[in-house]
Protein backbone atom coordinates (compact mmCIF):
# COMPACT_ATOMS: atom_id res chain seq x y z
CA UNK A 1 -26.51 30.47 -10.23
CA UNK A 2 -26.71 27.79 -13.08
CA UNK A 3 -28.18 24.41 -11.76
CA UNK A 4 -27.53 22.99 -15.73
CA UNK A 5 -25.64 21.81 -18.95
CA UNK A 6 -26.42 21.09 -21.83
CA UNK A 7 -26.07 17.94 -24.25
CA UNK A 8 -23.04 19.19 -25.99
CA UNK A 9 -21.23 19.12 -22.52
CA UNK A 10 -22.39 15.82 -21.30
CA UNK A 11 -21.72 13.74 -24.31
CA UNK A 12 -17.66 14.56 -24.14
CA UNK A 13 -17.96 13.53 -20.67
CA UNK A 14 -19.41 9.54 -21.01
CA UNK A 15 -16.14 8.33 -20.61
CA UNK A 16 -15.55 10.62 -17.60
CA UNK A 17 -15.87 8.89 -14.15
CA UNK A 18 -15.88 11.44 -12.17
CA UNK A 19 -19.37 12.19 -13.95
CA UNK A 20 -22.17 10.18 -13.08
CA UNK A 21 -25.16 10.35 -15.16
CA UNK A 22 -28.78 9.58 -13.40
CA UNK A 23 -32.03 8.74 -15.39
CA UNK A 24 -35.25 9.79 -14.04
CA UNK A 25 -37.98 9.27 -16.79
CA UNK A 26 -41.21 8.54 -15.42
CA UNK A 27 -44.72 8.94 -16.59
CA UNK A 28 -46.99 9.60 -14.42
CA UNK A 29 -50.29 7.79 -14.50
CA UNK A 30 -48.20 5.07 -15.84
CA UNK A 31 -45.84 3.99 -13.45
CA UNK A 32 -43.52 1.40 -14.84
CA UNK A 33 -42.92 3.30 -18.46
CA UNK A 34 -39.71 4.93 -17.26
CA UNK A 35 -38.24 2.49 -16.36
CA UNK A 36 -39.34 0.47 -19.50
CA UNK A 37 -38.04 3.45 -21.70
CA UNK A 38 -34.31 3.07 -19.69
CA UNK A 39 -34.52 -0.53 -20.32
CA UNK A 40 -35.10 0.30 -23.93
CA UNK A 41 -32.65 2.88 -24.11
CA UNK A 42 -30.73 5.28 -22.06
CA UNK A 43 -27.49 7.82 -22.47
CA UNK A 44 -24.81 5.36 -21.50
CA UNK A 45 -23.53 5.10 -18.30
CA UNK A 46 -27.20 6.20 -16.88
CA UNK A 47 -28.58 4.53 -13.71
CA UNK A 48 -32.10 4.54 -13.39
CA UNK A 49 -34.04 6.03 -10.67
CA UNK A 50 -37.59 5.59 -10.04
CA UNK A 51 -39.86 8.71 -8.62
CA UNK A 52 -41.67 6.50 -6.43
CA UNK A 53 -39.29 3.88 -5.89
CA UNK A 54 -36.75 5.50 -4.77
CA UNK A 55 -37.56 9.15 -5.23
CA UNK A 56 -40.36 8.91 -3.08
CA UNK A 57 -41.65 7.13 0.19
CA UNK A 58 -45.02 4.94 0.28
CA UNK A 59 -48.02 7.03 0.24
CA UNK A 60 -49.79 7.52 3.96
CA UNK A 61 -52.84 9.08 5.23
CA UNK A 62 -50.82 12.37 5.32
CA UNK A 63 -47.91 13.52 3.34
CA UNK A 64 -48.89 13.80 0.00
CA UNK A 65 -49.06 11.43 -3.02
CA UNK A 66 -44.97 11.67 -3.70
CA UNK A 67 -43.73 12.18 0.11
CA UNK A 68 -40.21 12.57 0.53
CA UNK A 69 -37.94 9.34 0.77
CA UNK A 70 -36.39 7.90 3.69
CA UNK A 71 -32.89 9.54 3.93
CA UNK A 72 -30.78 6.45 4.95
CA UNK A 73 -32.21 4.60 1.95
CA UNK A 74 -31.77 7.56 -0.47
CA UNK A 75 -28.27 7.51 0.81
CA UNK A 76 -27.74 3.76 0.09
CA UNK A 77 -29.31 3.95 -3.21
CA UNK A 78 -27.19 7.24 -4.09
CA UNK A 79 -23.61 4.95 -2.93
CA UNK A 80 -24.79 1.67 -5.08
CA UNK A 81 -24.58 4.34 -8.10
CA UNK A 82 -21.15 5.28 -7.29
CA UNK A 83 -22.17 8.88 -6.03
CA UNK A 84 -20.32 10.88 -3.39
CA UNK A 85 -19.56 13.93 -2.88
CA UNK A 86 -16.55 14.86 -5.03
CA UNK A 87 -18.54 13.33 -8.19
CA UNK A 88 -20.57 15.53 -10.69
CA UNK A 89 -23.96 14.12 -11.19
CA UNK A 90 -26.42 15.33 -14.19
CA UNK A 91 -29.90 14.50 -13.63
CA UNK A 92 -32.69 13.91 -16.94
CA UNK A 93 -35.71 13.00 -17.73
CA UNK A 94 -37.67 12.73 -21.31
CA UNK A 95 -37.81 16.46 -21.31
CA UNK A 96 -40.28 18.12 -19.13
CA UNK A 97 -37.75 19.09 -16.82
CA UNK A 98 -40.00 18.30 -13.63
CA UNK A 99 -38.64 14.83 -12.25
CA UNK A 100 -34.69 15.22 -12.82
CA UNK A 101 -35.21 18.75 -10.90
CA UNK A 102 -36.93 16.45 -7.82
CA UNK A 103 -33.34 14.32 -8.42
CA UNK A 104 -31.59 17.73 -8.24
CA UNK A 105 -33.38 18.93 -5.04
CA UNK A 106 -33.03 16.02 -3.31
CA UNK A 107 -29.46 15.39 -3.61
CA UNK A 108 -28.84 18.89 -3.00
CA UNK A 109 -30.99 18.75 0.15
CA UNK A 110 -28.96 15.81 1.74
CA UNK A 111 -25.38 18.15 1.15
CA UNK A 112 -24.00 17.39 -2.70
CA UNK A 113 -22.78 20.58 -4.20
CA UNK A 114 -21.87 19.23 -7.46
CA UNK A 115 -25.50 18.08 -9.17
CA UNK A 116 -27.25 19.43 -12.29
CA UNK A 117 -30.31 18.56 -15.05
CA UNK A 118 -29.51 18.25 -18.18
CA UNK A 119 -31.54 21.06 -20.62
CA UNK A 120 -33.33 19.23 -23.17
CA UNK A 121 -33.34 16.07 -21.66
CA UNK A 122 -33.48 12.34 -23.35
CA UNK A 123 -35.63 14.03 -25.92
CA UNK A 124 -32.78 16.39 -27.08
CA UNK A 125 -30.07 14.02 -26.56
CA UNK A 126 -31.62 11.68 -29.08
CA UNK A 127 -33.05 15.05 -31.78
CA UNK A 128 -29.08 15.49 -31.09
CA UNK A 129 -28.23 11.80 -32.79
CA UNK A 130 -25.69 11.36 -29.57
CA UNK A 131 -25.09 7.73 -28.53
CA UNK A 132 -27.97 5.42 -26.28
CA UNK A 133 -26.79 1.81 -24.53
CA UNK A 134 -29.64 -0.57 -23.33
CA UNK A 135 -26.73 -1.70 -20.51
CA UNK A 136 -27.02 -0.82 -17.56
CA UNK A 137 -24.28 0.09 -14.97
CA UNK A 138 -22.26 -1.16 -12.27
CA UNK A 139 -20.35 1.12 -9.94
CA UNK A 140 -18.16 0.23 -7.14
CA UNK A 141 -19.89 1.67 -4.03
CA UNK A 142 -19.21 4.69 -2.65
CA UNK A 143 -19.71 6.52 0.34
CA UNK A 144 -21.85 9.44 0.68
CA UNK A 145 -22.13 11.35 4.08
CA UNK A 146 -25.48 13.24 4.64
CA UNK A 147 -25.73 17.00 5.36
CA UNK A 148 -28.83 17.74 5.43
CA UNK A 149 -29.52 21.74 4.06
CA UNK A 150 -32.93 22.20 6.29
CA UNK A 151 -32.99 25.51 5.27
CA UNK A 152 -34.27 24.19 1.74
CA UNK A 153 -37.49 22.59 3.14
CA UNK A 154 -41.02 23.94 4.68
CA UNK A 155 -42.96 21.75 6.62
CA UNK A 156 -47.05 21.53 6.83
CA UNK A 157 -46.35 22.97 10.19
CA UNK A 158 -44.67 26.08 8.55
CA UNK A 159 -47.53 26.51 6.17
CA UNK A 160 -50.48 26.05 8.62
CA UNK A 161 -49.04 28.83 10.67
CA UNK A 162 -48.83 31.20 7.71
CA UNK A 163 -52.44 31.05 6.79
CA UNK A 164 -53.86 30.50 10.30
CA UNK A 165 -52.29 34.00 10.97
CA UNK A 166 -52.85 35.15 7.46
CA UNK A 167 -49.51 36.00 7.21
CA UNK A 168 -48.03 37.50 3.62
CA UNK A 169 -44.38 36.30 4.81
CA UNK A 170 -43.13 34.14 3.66
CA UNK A 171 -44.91 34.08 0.45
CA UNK A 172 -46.68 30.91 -0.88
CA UNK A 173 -46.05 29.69 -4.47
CA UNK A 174 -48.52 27.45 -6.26
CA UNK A 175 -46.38 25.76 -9.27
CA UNK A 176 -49.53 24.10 -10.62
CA UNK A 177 -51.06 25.42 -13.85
CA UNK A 178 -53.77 28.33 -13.62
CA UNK A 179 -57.08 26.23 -13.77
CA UNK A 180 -55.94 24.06 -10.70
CA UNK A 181 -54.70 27.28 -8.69
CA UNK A 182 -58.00 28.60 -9.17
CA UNK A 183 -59.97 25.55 -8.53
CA UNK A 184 -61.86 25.34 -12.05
CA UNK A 185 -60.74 21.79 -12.33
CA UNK A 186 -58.93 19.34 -10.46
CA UNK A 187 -58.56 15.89 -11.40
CA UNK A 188 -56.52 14.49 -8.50
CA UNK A 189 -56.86 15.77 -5.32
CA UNK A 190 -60.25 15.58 -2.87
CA UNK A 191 -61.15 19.08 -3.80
CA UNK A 192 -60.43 22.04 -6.39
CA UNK A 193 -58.22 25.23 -5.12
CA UNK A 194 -55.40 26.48 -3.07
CA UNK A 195 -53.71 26.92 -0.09
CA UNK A 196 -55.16 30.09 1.14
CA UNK A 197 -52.87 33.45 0.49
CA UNK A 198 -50.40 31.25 -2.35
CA UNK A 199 -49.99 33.57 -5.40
CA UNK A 200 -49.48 31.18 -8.83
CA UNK A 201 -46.23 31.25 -10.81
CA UNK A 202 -47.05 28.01 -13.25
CA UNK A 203 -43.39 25.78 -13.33
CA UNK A 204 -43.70 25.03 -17.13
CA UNK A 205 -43.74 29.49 -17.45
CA UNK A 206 -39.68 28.84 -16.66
CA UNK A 207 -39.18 26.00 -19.14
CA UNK A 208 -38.42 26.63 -23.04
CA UNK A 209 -38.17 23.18 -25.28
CA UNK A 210 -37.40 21.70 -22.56
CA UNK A 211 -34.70 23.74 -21.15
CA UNK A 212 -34.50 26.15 -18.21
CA UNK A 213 -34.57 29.33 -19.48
CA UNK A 214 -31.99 31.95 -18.84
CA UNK A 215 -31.55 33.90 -15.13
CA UNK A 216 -32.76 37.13 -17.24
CA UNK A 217 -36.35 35.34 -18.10
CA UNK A 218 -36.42 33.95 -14.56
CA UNK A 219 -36.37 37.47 -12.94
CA UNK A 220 -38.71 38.78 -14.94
CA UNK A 221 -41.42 35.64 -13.68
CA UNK A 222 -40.51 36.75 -10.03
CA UNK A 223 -40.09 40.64 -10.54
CA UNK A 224 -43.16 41.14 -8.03
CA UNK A 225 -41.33 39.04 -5.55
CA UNK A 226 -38.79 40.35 -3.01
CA UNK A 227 -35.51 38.98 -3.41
CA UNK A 228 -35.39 39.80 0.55
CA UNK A 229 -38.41 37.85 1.91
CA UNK A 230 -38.56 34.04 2.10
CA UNK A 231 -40.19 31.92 0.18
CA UNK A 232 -41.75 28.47 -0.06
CA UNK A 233 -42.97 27.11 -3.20
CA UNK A 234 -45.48 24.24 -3.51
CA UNK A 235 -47.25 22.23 -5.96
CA UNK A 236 -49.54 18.51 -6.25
CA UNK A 237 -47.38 16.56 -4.87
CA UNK A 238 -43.95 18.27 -4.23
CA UNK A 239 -42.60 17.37 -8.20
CA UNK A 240 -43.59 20.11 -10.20
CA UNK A 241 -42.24 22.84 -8.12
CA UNK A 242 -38.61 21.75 -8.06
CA UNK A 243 -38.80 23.60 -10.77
CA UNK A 244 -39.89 26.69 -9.69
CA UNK A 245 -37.32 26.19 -6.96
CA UNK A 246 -34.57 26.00 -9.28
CA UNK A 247 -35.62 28.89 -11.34
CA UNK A 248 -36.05 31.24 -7.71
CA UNK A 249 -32.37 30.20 -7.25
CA UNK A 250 -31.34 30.87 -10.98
CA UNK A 251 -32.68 34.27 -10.31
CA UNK A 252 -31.19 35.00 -6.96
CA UNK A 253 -33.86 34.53 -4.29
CA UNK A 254 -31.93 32.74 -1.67
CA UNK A 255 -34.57 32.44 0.89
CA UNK A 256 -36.58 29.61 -0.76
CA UNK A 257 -38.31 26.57 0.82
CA UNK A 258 -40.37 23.64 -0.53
CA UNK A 259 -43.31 22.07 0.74
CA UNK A 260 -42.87 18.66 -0.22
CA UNK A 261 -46.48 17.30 0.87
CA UNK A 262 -47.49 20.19 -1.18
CA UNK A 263 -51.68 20.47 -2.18
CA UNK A 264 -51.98 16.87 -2.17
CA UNK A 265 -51.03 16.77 1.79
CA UNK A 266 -52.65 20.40 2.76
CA UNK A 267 -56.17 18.59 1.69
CA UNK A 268 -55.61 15.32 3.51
CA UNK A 269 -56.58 17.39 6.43
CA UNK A 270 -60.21 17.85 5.74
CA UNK A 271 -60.27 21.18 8.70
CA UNK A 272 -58.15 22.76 6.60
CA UNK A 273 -59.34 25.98 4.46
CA UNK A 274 -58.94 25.94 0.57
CA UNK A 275 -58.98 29.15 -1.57
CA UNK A 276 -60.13 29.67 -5.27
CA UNK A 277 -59.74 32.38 -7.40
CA UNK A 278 -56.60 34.72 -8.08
CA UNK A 279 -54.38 36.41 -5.51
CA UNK A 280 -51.97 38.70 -5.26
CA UNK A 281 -49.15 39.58 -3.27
């Protein structure tokens, strides 16, 4: 499976309308530069979404810092961009890969079969000399019915009842860098470690300059893994391991969920048992 394309693609298809083009810059610590930086400049025919806008819902007790957004509002915002279902949509971001894969998943969760991120990014298209506008876009509405693919997501309910049984299936992913995993630092959430059992595959391991690297590369990350046995990858805050859910798929693990609360929810529930330290399957 290839979940991209690359800039040399994308830039013979601005006139194209049945390719729609979705910016998702963000920064994070510094909430309103992405959409500053679209303002500024932005591959034309872009439409800017926000990860906590409208990529996220408002932050509760539990949940996470970037929970999930509310479907029916997704869906609206998805419609006032033109999208439906028999559009191709390419997703970017500056470069890092991380918040046009959370576009990706999302739109693939509620039923579009037709969605990629663009390799490189802004970053790339720009090194590349290709053409920015500073206007933005106005589509005539479309309508986008919702299909939700369940299959793709693991609730805190699903994860509580794999380490309360200290269960090895499925397997936990932590897409969060090795010092975090391990609990030597953490400078967000209320305390250091991981979800008890989770094995660490970091989500920047399956980027290159920005771009996915190739199904080959991906396979070698997961050779430990069984292509057989589910899977549900997590990460801070359910961002970062899009990602790592796109590079599973890229390598042909079919059985893979994500935990959108991720380590950020898991430790809003203060009973709940941390890990540190490195594990194995």
């Amino acid at each position: 499976m290839n979940f991209t394309v690359n800039k040399e693609w994308l830039v013979k298809q601005l006139e194209n309308p049945e390719v729609k083009i979705v910016d998702c810059r963000f920064e994070l610590g510094k909430p309103e530069e992405g959409e500053q930086q679209y303002e500024t400049s932005h591959i034309p025919g872009a439409f800017y979404f926000d990860l906590e806008k409208q990529l996220s819902s408002p932050v509760a007790k539990h949940g996470g810092r970037h929970p999930l957004p509310d479907i029916e509002q997704f869906r609206s915002e998805i419609e006032n961009a033109g999208i439906d279902h028999t559009k191709k949509v390419v997703a970017y971001d500056s470069g890092e890969g991380q918040f046009a894969s959370r576009f990706w998943w999302l739109l693939t969760y509620i039923g579009h079969e037709n969605v990629y991120v663009l390799n490189e990014g802004f970053k790339g298209w720009i090194e590349a000399g290709y053409p920015t506008s500073k206007d933005v876009p106005k589509a005539k509405a479309a309508t986008f019915e919702v299909n939700l693919q369940k299959e793709m997501l693991a609730s805190y309910e699903d994860v509580r009842e794999i380490v309360r049984n200290k269960r090895n299936s499925p397997v936990l992913v932590d897409s969060r860098d090795e010092a975090r995993y391990l609990g030597e630092v953490e400078p967000i959430d209320r305390v250091p470690g991981h979800i008890p059992g989770a094995i660490n595959k970091f989500w920047a391991e399956g980027m290159e300059k920005g771009s996915f690297k190739a199904q080959a590369e991906q396979q070698k990350r997961f050779a430990e893994l069984d292509k057989e046995e589910p899977i549900i990858v997590y990460c801070g805050s359910g961002v970062t391991a899009t990602p790592n859910y796109m590079a599973l798929k890229m390598a042909g693990y079919q059985n893979v969920k994500l935990y959108a609360g991720s380590y950020s929810d898991w430790v809003s529930y203060e009973e709940n048992p941390v890990a540190k330290g490195k594990e194995t399957i």
